[in-house]
N, C-alpha and C. Protein backbone atom coordinates (compact mmCIF):
# COMPACT_ATOMS: atom_id res chain seq x y z
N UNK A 1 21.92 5.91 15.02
CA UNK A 1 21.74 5.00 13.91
C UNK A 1 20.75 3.90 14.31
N UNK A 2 20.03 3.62 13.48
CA UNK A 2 18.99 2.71 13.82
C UNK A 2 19.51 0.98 13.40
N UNK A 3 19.08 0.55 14.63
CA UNK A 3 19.43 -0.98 14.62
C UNK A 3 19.77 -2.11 13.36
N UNK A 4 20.27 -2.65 12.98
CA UNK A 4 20.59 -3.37 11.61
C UNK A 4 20.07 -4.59 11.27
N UNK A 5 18.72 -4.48 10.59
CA UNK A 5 18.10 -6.04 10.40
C UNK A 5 18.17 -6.53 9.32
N UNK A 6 18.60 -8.03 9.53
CA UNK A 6 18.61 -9.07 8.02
C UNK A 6 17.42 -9.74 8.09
N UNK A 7 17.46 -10.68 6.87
CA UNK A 7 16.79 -11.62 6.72
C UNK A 7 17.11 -12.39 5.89
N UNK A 8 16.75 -13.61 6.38
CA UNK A 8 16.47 -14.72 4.89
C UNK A 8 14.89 -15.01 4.51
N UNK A 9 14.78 -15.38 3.53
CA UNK A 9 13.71 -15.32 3.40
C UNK A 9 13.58 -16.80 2.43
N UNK A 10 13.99 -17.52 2.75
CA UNK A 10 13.51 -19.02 1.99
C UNK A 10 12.57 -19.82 1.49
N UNK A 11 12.22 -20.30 0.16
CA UNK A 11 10.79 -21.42 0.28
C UNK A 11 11.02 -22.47 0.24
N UNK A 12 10.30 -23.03 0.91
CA UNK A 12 9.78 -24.77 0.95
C UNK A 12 9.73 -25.24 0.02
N UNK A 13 9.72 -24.81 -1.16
CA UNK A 13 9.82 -25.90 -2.45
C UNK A 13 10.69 -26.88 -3.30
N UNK A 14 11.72 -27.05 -2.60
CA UNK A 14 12.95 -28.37 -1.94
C UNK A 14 13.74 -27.83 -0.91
N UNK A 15 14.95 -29.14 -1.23
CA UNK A 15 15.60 -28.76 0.27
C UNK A 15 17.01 -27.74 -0.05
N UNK A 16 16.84 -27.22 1.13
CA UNK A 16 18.07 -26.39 1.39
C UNK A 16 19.45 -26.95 0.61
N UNK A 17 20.24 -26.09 -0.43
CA UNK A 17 21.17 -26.19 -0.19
C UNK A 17 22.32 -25.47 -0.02
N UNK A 18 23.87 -25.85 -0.13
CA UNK A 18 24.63 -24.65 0.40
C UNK A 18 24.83 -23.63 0.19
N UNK A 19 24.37 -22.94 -0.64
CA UNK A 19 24.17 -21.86 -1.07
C UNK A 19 23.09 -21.00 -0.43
N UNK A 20 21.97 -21.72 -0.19
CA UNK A 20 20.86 -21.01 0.74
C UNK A 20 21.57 -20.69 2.45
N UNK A 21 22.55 -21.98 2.57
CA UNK A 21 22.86 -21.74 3.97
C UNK A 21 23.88 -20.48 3.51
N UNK A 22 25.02 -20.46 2.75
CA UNK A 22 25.67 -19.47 3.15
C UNK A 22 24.83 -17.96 2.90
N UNK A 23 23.58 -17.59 2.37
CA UNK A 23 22.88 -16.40 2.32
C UNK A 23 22.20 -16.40 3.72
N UNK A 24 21.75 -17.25 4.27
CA UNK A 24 21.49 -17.28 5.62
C UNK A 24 22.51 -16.62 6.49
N UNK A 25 23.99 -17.88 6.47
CA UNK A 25 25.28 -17.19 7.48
C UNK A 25 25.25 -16.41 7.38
N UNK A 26 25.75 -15.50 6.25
CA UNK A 26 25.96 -14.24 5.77
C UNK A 26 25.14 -13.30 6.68
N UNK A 27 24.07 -13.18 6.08
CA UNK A 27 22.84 -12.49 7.33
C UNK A 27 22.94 -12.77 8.40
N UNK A 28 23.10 -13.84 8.92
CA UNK A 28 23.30 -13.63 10.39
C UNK A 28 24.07 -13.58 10.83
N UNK A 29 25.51 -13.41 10.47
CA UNK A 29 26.74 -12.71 10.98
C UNK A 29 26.49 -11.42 11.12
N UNK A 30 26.20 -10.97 9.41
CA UNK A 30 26.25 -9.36 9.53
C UNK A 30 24.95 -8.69 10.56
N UNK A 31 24.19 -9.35 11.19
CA UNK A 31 23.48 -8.63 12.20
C UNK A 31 23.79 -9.21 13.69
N UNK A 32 23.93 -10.40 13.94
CA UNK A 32 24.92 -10.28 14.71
C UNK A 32 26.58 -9.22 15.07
N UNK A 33 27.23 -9.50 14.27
CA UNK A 33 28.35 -8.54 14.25
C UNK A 33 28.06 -7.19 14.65
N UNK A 34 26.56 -6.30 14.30
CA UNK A 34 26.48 -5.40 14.62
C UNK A 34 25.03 -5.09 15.25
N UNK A 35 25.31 -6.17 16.21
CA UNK A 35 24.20 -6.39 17.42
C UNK A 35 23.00 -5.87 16.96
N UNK A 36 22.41 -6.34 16.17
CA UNK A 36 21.21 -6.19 15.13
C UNK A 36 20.67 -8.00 15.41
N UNK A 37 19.22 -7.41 14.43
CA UNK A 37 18.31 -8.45 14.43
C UNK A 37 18.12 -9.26 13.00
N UNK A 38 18.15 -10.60 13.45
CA UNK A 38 18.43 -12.11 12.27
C UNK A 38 16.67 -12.09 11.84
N UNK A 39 16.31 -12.17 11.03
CA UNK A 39 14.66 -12.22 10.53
C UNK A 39 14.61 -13.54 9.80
N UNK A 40 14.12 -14.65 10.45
CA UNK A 40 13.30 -15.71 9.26
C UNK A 40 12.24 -15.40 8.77
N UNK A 41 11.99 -15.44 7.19
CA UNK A 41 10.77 -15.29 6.72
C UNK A 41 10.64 -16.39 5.94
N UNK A 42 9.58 -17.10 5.92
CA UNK A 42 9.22 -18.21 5.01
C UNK A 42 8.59 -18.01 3.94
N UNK A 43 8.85 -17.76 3.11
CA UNK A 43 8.06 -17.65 1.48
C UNK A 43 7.54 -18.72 1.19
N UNK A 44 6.22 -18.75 1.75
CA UNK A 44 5.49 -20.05 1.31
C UNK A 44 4.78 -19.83 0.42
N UNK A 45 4.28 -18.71 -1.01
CA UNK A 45 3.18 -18.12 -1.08
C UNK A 45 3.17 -19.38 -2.75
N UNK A 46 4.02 -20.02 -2.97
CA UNK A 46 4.03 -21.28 -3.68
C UNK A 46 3.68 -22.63 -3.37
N UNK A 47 2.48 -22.83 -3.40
CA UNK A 47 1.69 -23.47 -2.38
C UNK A 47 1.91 -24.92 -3.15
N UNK A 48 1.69 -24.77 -4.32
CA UNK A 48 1.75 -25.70 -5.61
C UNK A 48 2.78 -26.53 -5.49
N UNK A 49 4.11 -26.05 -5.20
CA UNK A 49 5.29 -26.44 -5.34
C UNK A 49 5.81 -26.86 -4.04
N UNK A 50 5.30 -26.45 -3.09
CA UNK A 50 5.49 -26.31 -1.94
C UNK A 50 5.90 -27.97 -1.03
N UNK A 51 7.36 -28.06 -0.65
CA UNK A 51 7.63 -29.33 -0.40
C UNK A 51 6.97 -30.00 1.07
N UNK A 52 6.12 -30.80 1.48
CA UNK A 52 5.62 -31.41 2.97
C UNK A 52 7.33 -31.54 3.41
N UNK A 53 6.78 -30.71 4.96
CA UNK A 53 7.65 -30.71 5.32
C UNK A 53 8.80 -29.85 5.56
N UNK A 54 8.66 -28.78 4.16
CA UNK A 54 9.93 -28.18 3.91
C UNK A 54 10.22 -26.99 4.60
N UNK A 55 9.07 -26.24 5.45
CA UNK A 55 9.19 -25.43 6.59
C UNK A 55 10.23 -25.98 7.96
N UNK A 56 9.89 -27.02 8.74
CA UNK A 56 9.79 -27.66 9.83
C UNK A 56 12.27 -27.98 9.01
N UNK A 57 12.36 -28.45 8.17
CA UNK A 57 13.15 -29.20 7.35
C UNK A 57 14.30 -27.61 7.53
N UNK A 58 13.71 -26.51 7.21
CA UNK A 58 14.62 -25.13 6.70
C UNK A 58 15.15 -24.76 8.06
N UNK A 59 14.34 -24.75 9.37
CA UNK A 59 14.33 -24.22 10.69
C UNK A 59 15.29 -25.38 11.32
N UNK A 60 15.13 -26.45 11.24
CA UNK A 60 16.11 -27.50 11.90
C UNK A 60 17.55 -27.45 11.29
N UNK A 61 17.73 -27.14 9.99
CA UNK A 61 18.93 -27.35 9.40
C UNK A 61 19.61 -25.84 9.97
N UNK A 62 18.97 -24.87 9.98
CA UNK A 62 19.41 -23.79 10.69
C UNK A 62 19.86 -23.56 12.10
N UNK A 63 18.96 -24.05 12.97
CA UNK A 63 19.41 -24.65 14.09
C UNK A 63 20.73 -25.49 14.07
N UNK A 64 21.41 -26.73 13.27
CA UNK A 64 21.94 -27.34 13.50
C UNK A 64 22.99 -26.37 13.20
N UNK A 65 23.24 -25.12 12.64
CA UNK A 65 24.31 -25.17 12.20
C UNK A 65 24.14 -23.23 13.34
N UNK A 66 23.57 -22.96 14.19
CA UNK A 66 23.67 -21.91 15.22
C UNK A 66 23.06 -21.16 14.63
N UNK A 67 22.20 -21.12 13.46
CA UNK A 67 21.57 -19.90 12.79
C UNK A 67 20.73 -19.75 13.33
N UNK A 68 20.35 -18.92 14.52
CA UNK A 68 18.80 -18.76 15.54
C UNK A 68 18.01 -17.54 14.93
N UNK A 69 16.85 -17.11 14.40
CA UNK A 69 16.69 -15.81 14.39
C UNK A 69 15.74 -14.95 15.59
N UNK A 70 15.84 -14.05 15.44
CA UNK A 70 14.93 -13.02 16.42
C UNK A 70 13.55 -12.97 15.58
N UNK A 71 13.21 -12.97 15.24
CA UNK A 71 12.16 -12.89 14.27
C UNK A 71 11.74 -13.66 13.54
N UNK A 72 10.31 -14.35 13.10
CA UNK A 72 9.91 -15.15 12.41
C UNK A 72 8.79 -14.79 11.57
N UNK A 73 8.92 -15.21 10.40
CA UNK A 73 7.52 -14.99 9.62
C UNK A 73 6.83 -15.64 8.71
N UNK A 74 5.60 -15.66 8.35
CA UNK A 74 5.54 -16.12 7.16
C UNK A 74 4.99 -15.73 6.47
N UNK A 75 5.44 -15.86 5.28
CA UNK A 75 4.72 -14.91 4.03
C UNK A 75 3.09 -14.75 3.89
N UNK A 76 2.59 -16.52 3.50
CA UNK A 76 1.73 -16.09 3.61
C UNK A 76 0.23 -15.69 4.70
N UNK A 77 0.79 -15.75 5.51
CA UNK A 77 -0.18 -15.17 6.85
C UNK A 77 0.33 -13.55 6.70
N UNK A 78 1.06 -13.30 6.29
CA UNK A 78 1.47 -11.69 6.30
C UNK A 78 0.56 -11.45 5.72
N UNK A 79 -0.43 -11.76 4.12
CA UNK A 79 -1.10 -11.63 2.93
C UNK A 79 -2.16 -11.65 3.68
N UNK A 80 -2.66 -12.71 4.63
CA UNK A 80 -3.89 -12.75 4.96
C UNK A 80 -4.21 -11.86 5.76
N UNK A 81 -2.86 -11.28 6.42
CA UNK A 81 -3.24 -10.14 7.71
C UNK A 81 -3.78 -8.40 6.71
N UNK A 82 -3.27 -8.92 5.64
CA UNK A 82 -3.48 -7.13 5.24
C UNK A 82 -2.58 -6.84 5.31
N UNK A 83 -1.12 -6.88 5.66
CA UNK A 83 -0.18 -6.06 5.96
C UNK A 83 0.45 -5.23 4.74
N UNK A 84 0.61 -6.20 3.53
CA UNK A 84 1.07 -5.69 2.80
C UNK A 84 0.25 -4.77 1.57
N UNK A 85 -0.97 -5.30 1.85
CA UNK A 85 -2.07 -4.51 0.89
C UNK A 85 -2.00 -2.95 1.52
N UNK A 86 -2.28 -2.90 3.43
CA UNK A 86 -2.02 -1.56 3.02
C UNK A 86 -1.07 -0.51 3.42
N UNK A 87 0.73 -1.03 3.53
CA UNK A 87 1.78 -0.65 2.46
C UNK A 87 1.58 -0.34 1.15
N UNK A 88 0.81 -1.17 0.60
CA UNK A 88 0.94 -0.72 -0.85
C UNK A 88 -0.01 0.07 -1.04
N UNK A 89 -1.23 0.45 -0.60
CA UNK A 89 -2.27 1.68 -0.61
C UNK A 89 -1.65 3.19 0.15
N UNK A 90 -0.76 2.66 0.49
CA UNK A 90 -0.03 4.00 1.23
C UNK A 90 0.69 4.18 0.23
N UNK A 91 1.47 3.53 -0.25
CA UNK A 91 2.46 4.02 -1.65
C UNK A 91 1.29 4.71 -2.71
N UNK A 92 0.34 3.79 -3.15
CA UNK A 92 -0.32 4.77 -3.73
C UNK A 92 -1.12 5.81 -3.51
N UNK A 93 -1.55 5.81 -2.09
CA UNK A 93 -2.11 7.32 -1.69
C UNK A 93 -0.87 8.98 -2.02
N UNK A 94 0.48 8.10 -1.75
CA UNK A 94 1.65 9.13 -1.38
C UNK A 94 1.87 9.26 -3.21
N UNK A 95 1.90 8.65 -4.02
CA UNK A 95 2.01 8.62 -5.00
C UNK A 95 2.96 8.30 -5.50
N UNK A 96 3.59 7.08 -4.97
CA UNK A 96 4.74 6.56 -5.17
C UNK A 96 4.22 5.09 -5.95
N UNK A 97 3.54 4.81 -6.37
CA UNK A 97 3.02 3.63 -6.78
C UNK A 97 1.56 3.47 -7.81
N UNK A 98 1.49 2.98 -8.37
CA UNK A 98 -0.21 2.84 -9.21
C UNK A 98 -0.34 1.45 -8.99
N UNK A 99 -1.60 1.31 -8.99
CA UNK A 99 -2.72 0.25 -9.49
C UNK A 99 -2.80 -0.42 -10.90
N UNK A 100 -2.10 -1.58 -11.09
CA UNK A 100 -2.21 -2.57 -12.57
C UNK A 100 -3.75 -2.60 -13.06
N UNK A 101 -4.06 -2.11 -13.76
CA UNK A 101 -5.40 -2.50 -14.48
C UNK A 101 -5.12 -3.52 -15.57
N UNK A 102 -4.06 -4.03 -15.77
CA UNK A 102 -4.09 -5.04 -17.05
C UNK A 102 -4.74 -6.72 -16.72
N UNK A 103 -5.63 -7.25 -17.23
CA UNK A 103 -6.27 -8.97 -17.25
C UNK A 103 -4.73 -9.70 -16.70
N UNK A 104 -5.02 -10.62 -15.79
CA UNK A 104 -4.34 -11.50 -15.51
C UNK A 104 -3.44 -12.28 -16.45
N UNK A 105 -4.48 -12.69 -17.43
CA UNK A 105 -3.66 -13.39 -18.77
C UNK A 105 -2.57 -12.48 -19.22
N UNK A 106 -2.74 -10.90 -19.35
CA UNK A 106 -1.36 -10.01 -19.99
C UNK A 106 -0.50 -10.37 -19.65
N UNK A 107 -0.96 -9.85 -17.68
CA UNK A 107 0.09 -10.15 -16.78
C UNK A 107 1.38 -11.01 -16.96
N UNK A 108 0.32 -12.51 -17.08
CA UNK A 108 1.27 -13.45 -17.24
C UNK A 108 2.25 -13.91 -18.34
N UNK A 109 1.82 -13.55 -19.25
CA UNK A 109 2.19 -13.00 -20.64
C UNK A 109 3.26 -12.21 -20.85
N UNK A 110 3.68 -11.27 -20.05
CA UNK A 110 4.41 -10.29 -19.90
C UNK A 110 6.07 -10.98 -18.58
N UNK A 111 5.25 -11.84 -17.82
CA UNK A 111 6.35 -12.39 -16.66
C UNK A 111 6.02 -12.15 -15.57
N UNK A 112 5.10 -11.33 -15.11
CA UNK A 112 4.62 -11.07 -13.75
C UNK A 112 4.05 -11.90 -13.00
N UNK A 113 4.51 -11.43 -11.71
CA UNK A 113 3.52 -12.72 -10.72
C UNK A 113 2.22 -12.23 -10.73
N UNK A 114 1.24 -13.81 -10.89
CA UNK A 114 -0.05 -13.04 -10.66
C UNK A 114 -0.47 -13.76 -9.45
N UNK A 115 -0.45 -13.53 -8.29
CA UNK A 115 -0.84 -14.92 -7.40
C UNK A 115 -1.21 -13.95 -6.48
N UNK A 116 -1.19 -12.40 -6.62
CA UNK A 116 -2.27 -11.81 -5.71
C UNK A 116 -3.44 -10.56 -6.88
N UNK A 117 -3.25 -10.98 -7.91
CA UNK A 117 -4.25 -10.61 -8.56
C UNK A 117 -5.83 -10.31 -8.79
């Protein structure tokens, strides 16, 4: 069986509250418990909204309370690396996925994120 990884995946666009911590605990019990790996990911890709500070603010309050993870990330340096563009060109090579041709304005119109459009 292959190893058991969580994550949280939080944004900076206020502060933590208990509810974010217990989706955190949660995850990092259940990969702890089964000697698996804790994943921070930072969803920063809300730049707009995005609180000073609120990275540095998510990691300390976690710390204070033993939540360490094995893993760190952040969203958006993932975007800039390519990583996920080509995941998603592999889905559509395999044919598990298409290409949106609709104007941004539909998009948004409709509810979709457009912020890699």
């Amino acid at each position: 069986m292959d190893k058991i990884r969580t994550r949280f995946a939080p944004s900076p666009t206020g502060s933590m509250h208990i509810g974010n911590l217990r989706t955190a605990l949660y995850a990092y019990a259940l990969a702890k418990y089964n000697n698996g790996d804790f994943i921070l990911r930072i969803e920063d890709t809300d730049k707009k909204r995005e609180k000073e500070g609120g990275v540095e603010e998510i990691k300390n309050l976690l710390h204070t309370f033993g939540i360490l993870w094995d893993e760190y990330y952040v969203q958006s340096d993932r975007v800039k690396k390519g990583i996920y563009k080509g995941a998603a060109e592999k889905l559509v090579a395999e044919g598990h996925a298409f290409y949106c041709r609709c104007e941004a304005k539909n998009a948004k119109e409709e509810g979709f994120s457009t912020a890699f459009l």
